[in-house]
C-alpha atoms as a PDB file:
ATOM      1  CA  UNK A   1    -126.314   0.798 168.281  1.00  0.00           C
ATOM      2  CA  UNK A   2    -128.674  -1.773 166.930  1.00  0.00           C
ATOM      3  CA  UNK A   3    -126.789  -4.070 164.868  1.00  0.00           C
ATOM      4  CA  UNK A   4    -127.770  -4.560 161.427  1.00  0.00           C
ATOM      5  CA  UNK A   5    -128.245  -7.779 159.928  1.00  0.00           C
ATOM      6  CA  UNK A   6    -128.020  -9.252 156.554  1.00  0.00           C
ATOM      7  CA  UNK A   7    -129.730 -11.873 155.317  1.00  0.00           C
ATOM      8  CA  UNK A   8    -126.960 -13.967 153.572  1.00  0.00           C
ATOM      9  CA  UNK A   9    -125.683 -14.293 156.876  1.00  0.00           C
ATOM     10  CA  UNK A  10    -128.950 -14.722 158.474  1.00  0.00           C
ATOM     11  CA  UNK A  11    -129.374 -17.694 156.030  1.00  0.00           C
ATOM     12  CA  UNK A  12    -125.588 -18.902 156.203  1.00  0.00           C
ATOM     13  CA  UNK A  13    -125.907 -19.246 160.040  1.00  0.00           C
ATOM     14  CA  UNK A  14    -129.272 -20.715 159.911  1.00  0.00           C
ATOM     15  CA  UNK A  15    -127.944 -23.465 157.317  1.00  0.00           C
ATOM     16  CA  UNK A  16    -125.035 -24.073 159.919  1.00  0.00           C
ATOM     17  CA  UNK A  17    -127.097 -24.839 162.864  1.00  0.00           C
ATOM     18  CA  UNK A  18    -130.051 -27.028 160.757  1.00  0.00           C
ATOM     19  CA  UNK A  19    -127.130 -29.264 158.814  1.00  0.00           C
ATOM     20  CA  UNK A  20    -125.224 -31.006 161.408  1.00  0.00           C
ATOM     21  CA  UNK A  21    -128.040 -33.220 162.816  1.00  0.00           C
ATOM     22  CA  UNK A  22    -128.998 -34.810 159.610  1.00  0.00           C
ATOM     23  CA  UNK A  23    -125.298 -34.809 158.845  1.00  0.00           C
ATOM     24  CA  UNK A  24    -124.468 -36.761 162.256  1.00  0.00           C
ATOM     25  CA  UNK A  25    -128.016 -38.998 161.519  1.00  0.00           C
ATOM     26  CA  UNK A  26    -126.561 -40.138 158.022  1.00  0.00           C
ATOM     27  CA  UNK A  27    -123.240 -41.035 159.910  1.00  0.00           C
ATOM     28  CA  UNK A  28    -124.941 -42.949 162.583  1.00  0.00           C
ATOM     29  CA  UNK A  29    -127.312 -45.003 160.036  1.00  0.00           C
ATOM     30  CA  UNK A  30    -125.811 -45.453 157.250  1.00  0.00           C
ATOM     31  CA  UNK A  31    -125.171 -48.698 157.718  1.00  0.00           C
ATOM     32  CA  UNK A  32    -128.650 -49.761 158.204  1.00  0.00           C
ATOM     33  CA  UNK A  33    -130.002 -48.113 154.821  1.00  0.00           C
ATOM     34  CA  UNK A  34    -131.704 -50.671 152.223  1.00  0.00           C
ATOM     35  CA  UNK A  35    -131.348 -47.729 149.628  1.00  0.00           C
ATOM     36  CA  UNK A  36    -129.481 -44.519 149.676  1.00  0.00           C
ATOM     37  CA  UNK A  37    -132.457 -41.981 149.772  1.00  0.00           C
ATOM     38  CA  UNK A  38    -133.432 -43.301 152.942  1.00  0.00           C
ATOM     39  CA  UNK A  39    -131.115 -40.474 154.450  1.00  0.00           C
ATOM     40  CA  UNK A  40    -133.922 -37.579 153.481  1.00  0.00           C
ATOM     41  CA  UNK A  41    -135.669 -39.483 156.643  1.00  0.00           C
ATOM     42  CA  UNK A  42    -132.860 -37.268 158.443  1.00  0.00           C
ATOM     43  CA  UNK A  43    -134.172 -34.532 157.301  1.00  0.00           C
ATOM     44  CA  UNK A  44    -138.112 -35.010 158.051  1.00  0.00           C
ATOM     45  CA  UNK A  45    -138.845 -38.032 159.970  1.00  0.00           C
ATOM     46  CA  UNK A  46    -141.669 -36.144 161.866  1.00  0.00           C
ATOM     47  CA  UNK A  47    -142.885 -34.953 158.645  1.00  0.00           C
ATOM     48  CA  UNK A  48    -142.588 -38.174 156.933  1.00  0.00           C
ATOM     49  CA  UNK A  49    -144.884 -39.546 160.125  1.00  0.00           C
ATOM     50  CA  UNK A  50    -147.279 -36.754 159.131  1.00  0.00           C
ATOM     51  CA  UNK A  51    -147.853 -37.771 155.332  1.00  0.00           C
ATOM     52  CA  UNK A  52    -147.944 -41.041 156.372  1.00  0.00           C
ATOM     53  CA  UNK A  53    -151.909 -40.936 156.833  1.00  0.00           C
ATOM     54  CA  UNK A  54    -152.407 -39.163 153.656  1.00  0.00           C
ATOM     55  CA  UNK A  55    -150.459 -42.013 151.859  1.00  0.00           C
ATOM     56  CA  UNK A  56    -152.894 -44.510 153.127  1.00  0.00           C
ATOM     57  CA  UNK A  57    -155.737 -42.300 151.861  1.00  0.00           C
ATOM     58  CA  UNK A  58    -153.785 -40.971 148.217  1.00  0.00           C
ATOM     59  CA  UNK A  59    -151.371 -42.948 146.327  1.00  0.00           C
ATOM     60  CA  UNK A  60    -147.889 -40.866 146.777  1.00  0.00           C
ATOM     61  CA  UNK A  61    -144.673 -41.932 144.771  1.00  0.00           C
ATOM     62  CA  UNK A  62    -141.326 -42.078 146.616  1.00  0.00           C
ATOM     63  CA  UNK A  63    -140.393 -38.508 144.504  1.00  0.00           C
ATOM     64  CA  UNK A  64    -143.322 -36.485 146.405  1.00  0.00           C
ATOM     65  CA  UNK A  65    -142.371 -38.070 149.731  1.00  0.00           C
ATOM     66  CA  UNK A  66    -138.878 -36.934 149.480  1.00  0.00           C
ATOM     67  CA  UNK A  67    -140.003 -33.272 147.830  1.00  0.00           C
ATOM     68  CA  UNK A  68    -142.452 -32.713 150.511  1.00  0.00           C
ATOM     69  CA  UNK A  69    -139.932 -33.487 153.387  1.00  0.00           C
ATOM     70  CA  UNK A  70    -137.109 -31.377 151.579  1.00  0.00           C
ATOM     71  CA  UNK A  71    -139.311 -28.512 150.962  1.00  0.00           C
ATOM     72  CA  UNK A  72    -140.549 -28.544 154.347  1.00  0.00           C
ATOM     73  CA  UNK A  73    -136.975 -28.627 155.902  1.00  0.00           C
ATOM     74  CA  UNK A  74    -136.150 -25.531 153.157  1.00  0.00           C
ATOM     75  CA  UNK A  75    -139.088 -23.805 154.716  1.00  0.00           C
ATOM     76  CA  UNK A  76    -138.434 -23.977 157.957  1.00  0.00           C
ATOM     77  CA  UNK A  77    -134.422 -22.573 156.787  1.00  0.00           C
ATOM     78  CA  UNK A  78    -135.612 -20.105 154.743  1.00  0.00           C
ATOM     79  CA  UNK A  79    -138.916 -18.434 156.054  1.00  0.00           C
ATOM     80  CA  UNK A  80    -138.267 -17.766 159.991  1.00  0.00           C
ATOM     81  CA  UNK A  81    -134.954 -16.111 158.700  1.00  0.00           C
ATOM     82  CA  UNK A  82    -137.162 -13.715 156.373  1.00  0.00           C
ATOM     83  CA  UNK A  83    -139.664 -12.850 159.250  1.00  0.00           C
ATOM     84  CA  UNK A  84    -137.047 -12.366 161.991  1.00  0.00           C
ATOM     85  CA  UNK A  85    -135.260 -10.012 159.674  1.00  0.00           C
ATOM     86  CA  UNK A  86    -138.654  -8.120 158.548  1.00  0.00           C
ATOM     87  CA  UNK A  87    -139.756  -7.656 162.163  1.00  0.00           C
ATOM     88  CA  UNK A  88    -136.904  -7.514 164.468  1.00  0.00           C
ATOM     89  CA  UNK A  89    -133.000  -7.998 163.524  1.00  0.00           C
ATOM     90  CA  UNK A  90    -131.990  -7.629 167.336  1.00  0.00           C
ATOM     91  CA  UNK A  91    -129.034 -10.161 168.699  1.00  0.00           C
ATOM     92  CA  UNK A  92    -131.881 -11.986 171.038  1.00  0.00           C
ATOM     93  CA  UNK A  93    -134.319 -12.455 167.897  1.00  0.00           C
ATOM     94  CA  UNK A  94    -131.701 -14.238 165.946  1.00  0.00           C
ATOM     95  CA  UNK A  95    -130.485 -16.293 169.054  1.00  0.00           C
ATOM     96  CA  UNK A  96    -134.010 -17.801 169.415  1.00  0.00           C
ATOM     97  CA  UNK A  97    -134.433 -18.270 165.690  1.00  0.00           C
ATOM     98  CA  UNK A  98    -131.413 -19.962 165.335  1.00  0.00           C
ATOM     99  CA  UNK A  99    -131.741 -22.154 168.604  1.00  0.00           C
ATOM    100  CA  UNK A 100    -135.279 -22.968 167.084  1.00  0.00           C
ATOM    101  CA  UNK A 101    -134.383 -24.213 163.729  1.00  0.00           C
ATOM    102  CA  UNK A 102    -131.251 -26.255 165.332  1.00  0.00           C
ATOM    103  CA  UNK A 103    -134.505 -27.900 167.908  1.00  0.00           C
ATOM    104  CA  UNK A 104    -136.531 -28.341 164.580  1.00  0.00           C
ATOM    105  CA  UNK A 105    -133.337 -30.044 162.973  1.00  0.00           C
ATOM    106  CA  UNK A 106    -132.520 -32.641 165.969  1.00  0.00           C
ATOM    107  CA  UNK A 107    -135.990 -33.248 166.502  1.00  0.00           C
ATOM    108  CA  UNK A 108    -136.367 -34.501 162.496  1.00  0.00           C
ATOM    109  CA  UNK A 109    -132.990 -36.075 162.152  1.00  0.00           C
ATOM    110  CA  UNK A 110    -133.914 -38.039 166.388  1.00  0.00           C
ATOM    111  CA  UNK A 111    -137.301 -39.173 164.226  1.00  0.00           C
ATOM    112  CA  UNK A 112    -136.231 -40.140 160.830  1.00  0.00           C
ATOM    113  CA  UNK A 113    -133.290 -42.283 162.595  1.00  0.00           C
ATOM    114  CA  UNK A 114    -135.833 -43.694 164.781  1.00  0.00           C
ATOM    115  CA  UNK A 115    -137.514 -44.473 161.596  1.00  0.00           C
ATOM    116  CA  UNK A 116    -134.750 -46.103 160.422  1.00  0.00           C
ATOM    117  CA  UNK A 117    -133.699 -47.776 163.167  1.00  0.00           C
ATOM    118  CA  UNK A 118    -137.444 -49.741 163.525  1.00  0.00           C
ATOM    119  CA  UNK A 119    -137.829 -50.754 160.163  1.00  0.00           C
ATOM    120  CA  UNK A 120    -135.410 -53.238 161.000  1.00  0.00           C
ATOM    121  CA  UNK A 121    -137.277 -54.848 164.084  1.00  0.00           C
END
């Protein structure tokens, strides 16, 4: 029987693997923050490294840095859940979505601490 998935719990489960890292990031560095909202760097430090061109080409405020990063790490919560449950709700398709978007999370939270920690060298 193919078990059926729904997508609070699709979403619940993908908010439970993405959290932690940032979480664990914040504990790590928070005593090496100038200013509290450098802990959305834990959420997008490798997307924060990608605007960081644009900024040097268009004047961007604090605000849309932190939007842009948030929205990104809401997009990668929210969207593979909705395709994974539109094409294929089987046990393996939710192991590799969830097992991607807990990568995607470490990978931001391992760059945005990195980011944190070298602004002090």
């Amino acid at each position: 029987m193919k078990p059926t998935w729904r997508p609070a719990i699709i979403l619940l489960a993908s908010l439970a693997v993405m959290v932690p890292w940032p979480l664990v990031g914040i504990a790590l560095t928070r005593g090496l923050f100038d200013q509290p909202d450098e802990a959305v760097w834990l959420f997008g430090g490798v997307t924060g490294m990608a605007l960081a061109p644009l900024a040097l080409v268009v004047e961007l405020t604090n605000t849309v840095f932190w939007v842009v990063i948030l929205g990104v790490w809401c997009i990668a919560l929210v969207v593979p859940a909705v395709i994974v449950l539109r094409i294929r709700s089987s046990r393996t398709a939710v192991a590799v979505l969830l097992s991607s978007q807990a990568a995607f999370s470490l990978v931001q939270a391992a760059m945005g601490a990195l980011m944190i920690l070298g602004k002090d060298v």
